[in-house]
PDB file of N, CA and C in Angstrom:
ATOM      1  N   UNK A   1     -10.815   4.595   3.309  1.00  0.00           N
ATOM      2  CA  UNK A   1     -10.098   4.925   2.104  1.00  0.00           C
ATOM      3  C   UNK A   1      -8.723   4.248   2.091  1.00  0.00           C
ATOM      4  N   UNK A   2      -8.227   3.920   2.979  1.00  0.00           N
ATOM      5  CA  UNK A   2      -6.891   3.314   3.158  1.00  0.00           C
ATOM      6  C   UNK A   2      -6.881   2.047   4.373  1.00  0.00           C
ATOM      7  N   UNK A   3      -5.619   1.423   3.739  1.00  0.00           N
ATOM      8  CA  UNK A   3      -5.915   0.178   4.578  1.00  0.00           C
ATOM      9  C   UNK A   3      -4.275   0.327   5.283  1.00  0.00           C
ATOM     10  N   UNK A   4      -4.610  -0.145   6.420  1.00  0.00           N
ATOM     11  CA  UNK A   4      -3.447  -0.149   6.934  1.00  0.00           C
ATOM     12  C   UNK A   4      -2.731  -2.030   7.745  1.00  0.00           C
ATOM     13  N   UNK A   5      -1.436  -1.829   7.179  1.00  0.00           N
ATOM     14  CA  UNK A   5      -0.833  -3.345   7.970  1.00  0.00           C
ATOM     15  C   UNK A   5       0.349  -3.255   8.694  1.00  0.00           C
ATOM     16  N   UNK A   6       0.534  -3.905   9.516  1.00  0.00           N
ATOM     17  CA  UNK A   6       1.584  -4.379  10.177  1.00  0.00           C
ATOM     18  C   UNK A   6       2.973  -5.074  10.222  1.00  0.00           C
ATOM     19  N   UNK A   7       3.364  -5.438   9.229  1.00  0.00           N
ATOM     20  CA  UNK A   7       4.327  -6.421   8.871  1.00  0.00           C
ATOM     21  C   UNK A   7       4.840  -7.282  10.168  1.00  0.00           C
ATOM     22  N   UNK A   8       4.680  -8.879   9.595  1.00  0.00           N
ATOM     23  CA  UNK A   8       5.317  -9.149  11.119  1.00  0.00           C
ATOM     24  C   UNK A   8       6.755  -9.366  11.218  1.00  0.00           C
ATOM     25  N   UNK A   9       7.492  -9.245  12.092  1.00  0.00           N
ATOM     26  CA  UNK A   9       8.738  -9.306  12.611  1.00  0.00           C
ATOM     27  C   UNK A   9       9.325 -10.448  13.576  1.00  0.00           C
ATOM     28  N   UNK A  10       9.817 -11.234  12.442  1.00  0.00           N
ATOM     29  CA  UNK A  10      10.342 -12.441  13.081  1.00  0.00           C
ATOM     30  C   UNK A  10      10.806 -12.779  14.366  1.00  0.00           C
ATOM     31  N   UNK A  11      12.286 -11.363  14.340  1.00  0.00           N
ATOM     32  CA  UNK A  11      13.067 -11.628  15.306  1.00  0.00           C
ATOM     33  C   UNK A  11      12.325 -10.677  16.518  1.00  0.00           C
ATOM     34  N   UNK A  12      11.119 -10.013  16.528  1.00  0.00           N
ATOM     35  CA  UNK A  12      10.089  -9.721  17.539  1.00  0.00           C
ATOM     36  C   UNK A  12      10.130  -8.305  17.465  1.00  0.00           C
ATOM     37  N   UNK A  13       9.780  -6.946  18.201  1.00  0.00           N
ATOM     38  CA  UNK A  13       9.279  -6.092  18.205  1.00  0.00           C
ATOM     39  C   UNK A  13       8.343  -5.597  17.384  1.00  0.00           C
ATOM     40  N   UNK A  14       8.263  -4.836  16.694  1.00  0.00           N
ATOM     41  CA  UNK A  14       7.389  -4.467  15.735  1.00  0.00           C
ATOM     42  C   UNK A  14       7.629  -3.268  14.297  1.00  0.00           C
ATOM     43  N   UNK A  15       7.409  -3.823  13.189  1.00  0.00           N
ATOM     44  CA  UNK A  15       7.563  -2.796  12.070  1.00  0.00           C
ATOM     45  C   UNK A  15       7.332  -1.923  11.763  1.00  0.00           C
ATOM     46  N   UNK A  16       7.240  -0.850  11.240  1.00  0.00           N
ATOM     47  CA  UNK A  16       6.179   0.465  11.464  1.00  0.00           C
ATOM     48  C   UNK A  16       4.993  -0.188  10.287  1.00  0.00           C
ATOM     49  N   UNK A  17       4.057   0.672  10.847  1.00  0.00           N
ATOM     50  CA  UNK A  17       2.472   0.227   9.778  1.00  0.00           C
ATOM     51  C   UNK A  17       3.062   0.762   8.441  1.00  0.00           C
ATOM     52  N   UNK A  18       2.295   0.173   7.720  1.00  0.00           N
ATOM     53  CA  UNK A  18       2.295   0.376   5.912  1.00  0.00           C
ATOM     54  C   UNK A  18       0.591   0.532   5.416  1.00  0.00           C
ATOM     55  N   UNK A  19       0.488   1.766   4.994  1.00  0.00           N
ATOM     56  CA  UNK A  19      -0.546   2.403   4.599  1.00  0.00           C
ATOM     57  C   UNK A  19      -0.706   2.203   2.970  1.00  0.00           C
ATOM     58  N   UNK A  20      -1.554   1.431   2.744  1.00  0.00           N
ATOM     59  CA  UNK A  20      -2.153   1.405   0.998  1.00  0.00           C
ATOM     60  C   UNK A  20      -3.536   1.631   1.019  1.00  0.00           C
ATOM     61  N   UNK A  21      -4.048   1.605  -0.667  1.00  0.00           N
ATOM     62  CA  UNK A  21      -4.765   2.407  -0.654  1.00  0.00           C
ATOM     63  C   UNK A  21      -6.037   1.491  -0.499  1.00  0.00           C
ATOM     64  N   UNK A  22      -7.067   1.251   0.600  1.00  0.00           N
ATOM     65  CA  UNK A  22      -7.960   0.195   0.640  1.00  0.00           C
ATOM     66  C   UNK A  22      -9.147   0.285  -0.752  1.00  0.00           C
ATOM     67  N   UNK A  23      -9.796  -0.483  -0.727  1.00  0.00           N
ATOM     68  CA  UNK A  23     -11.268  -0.583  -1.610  1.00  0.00           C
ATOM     69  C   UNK A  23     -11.975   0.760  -1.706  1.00  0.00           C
ATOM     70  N   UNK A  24     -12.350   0.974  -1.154  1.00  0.00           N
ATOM     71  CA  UNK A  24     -13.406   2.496  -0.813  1.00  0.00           C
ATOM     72  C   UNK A  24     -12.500   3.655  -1.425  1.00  0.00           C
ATOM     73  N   UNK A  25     -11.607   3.263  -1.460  1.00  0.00           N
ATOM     74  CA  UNK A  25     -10.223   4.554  -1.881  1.00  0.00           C
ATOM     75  C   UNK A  25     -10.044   3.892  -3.742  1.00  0.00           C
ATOM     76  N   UNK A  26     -10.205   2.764  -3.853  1.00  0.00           N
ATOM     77  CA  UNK A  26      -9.863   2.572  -4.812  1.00  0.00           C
ATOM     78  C   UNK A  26     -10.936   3.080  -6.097  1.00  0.00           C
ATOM     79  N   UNK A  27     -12.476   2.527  -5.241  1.00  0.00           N
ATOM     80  CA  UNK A  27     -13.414   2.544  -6.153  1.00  0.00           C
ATOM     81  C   UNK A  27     -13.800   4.506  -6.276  1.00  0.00           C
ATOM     82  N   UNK A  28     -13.266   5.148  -5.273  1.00  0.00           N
ATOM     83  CA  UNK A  28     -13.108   6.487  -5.324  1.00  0.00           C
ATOM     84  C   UNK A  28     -12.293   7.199  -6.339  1.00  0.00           C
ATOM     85  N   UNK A  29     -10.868   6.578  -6.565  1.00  0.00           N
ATOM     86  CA  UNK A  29      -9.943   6.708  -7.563  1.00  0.00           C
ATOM     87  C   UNK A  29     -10.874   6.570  -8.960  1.00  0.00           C
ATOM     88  N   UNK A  30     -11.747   5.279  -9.152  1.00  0.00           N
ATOM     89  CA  UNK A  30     -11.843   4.753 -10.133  1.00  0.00           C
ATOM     90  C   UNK A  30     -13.221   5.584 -10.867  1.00  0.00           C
ATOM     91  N   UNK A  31     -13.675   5.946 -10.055  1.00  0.00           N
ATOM     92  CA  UNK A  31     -15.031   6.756 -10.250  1.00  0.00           C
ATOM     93  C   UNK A  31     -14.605   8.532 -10.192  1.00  0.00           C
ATOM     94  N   UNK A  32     -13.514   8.521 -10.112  1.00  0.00           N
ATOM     95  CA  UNK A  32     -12.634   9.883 -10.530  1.00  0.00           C
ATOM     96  C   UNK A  32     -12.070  10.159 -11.807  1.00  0.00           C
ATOM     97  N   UNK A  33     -11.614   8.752 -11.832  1.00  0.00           N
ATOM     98  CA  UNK A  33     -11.345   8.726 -13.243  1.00  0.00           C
ATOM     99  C   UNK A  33     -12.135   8.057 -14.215  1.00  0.00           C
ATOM    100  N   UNK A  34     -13.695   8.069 -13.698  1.00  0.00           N
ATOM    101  CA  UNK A  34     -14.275   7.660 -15.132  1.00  0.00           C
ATOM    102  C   UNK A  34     -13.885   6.084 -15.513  1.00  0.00           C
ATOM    103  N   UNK A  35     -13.909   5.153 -14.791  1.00  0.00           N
ATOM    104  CA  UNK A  35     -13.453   3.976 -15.137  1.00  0.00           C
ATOM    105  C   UNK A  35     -14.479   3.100 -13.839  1.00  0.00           C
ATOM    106  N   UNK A  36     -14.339   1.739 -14.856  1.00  0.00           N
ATOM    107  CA  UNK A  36     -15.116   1.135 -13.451  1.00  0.00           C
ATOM    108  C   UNK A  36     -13.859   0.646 -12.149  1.00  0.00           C
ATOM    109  N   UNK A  37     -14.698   0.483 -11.525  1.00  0.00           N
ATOM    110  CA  UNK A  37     -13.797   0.063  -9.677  1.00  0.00           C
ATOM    111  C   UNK A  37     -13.168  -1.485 -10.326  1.00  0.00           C
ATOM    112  N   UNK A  38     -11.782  -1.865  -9.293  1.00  0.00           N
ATOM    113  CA  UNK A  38     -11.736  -2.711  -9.634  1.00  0.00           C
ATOM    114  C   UNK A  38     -13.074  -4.037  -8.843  1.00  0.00           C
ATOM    115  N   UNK A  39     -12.276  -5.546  -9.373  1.00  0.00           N
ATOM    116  CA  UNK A  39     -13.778  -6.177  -8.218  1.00  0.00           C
ATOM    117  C   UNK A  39     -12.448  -6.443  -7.064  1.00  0.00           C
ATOM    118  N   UNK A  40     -13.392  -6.372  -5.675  1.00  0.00           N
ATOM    119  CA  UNK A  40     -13.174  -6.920  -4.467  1.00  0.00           C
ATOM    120  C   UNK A  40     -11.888  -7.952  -4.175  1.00  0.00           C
ATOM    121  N   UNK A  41     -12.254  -8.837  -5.391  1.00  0.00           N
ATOM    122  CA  UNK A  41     -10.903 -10.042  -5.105  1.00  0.00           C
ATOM    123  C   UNK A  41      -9.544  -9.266  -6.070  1.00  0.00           C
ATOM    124  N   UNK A  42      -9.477  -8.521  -6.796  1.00  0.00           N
ATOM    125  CA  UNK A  42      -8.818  -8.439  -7.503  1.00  0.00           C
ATOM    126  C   UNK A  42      -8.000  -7.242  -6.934  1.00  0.00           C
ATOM    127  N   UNK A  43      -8.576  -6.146  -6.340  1.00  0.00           N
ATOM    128  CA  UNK A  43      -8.215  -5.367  -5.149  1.00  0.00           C
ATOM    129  C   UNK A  43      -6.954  -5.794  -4.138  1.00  0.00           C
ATOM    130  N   UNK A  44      -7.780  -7.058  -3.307  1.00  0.00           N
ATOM    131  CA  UNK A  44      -7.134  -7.594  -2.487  1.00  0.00           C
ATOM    132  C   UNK A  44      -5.901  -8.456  -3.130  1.00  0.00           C
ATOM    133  N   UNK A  45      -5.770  -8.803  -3.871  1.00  0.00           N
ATOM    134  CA  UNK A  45      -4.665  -9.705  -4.860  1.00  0.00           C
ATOM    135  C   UNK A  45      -3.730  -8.618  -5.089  1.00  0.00           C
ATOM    136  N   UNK A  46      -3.854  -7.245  -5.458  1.00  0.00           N
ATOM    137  CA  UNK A  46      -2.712  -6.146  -5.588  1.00  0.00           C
ATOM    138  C   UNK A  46      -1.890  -5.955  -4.321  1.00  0.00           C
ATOM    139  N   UNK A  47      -2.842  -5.619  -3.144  1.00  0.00           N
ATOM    140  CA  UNK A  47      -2.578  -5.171  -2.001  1.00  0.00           C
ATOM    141  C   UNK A  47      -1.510  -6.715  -1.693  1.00  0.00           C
ATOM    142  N   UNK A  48      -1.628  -7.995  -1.892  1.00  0.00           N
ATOM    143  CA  UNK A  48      -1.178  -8.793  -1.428  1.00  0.00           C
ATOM    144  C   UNK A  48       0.562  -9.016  -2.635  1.00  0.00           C
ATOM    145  N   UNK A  49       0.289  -8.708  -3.619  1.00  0.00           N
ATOM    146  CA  UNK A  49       1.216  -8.647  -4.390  1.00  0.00           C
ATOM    147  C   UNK A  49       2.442  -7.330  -3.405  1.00  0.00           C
ATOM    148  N   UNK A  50       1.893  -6.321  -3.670  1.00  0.00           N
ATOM    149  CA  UNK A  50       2.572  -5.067  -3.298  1.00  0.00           C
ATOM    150  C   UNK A  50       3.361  -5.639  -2.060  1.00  0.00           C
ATOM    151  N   UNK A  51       2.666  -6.461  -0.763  1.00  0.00           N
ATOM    152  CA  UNK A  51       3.269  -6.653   0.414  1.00  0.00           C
ATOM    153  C   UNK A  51       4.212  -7.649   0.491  1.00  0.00           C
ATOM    154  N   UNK A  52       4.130  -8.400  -0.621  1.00  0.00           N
ATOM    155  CA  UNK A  52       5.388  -9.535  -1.170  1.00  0.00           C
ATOM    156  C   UNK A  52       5.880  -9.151  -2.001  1.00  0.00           C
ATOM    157  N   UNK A  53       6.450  -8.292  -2.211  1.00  0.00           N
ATOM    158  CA  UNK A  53       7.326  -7.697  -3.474  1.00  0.00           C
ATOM    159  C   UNK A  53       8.476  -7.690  -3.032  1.00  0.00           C
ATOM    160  N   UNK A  54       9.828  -8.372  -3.856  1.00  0.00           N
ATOM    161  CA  UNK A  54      10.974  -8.192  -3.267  1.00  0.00           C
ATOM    162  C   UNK A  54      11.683  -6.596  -3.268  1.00  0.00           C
ATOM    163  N   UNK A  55      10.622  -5.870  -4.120  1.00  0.00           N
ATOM    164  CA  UNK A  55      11.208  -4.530  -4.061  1.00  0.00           C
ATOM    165  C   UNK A  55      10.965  -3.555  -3.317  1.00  0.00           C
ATOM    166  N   UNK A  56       9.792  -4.176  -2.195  1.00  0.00           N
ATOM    167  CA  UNK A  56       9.159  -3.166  -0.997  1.00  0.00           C
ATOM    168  C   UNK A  56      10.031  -2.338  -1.057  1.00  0.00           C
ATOM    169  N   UNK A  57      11.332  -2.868   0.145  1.00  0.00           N
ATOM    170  CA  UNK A  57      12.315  -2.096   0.595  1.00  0.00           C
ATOM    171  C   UNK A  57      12.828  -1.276  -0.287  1.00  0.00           C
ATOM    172  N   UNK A  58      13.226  -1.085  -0.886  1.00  0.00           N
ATOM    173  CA  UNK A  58      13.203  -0.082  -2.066  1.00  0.00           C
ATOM    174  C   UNK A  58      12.320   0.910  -2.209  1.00  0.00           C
ATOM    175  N   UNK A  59      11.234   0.598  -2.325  1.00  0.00           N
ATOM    176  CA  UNK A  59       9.865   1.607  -2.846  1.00  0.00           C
ATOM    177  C   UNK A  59      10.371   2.202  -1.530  1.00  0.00           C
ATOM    178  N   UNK A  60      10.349   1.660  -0.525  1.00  0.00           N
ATOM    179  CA  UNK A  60       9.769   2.196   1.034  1.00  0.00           C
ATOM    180  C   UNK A  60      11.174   3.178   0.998  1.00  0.00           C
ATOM    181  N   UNK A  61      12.191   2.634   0.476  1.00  0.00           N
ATOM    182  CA  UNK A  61      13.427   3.213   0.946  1.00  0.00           C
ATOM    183  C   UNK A  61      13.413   5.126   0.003  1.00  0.00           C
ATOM    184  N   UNK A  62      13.323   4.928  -0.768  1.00  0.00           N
ATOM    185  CA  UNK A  62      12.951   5.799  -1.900  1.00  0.00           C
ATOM    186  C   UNK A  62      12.270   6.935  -1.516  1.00  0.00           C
ATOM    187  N   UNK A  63      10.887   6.247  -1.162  1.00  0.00           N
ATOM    188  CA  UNK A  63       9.689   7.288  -0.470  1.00  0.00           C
ATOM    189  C   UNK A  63      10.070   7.950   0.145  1.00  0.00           C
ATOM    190  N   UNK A  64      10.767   7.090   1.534  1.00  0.00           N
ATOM    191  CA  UNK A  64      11.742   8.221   2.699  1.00  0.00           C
ATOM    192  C   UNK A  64      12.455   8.929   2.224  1.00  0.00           C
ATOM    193  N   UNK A  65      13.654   8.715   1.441  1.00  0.00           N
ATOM    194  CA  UNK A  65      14.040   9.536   0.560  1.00  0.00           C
ATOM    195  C   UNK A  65      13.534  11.217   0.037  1.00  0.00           C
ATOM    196  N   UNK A  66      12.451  10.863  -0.600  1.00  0.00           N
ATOM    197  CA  UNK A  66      11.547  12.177  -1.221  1.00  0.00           C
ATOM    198  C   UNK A  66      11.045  12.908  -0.099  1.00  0.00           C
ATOM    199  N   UNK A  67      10.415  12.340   0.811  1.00  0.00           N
ATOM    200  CA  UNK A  67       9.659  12.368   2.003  1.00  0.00           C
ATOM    201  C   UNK A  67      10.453  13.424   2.712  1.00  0.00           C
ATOM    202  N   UNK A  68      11.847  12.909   2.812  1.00  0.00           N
ATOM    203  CA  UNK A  68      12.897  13.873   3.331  1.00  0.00           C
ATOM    204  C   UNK A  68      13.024  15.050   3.164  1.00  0.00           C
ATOM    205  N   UNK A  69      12.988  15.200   1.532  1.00  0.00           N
ATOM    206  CA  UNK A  69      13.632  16.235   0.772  1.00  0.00           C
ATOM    207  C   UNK A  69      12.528  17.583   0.840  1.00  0.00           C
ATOM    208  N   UNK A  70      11.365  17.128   1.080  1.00  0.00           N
ATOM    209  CA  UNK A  70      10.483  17.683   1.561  1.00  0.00           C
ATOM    210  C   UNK A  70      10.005  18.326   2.460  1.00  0.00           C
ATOM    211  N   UNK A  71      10.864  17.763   3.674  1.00  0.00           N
ATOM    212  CA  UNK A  71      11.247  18.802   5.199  1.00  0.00           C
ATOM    213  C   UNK A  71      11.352  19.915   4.718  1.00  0.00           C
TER     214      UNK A  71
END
């Protein structure tokens, strides 16, 4: 249901994983809501958009944010 990545890290150690929502999760969403799944390539083209977004850090920053408030 979810796909998980790694981001790599130039200057070396490691990023924490980033959890989106894989295929099987999507076509689950999509068949929840009565709509068809997206296709396969078009899936993977979001997931690849989302991980080059200059606004990650943001989204990500945000989330923690809420995430917090939630303790």
């Amino acid at each position: 249901m979810l796909w998980r990545t790694q981001p790599y890290r130039a200057e070396g150690g490691s990023k924490p994983f980033h959890y989106l929502l894989g295929y099987r999760g999507a076509e689950l969403l999509a068949a929840q809501r009565g709509s068809a799944p997206p296709r396969p390539a078009t899936h993977a083209d979001r997931l690849r958009r989302i991980l080059e977004s200059p606004r990650l850090a943001h989204l990500l920053g945000v989330n923690q944010f809420f995430a917090e408030l939630g303790e």
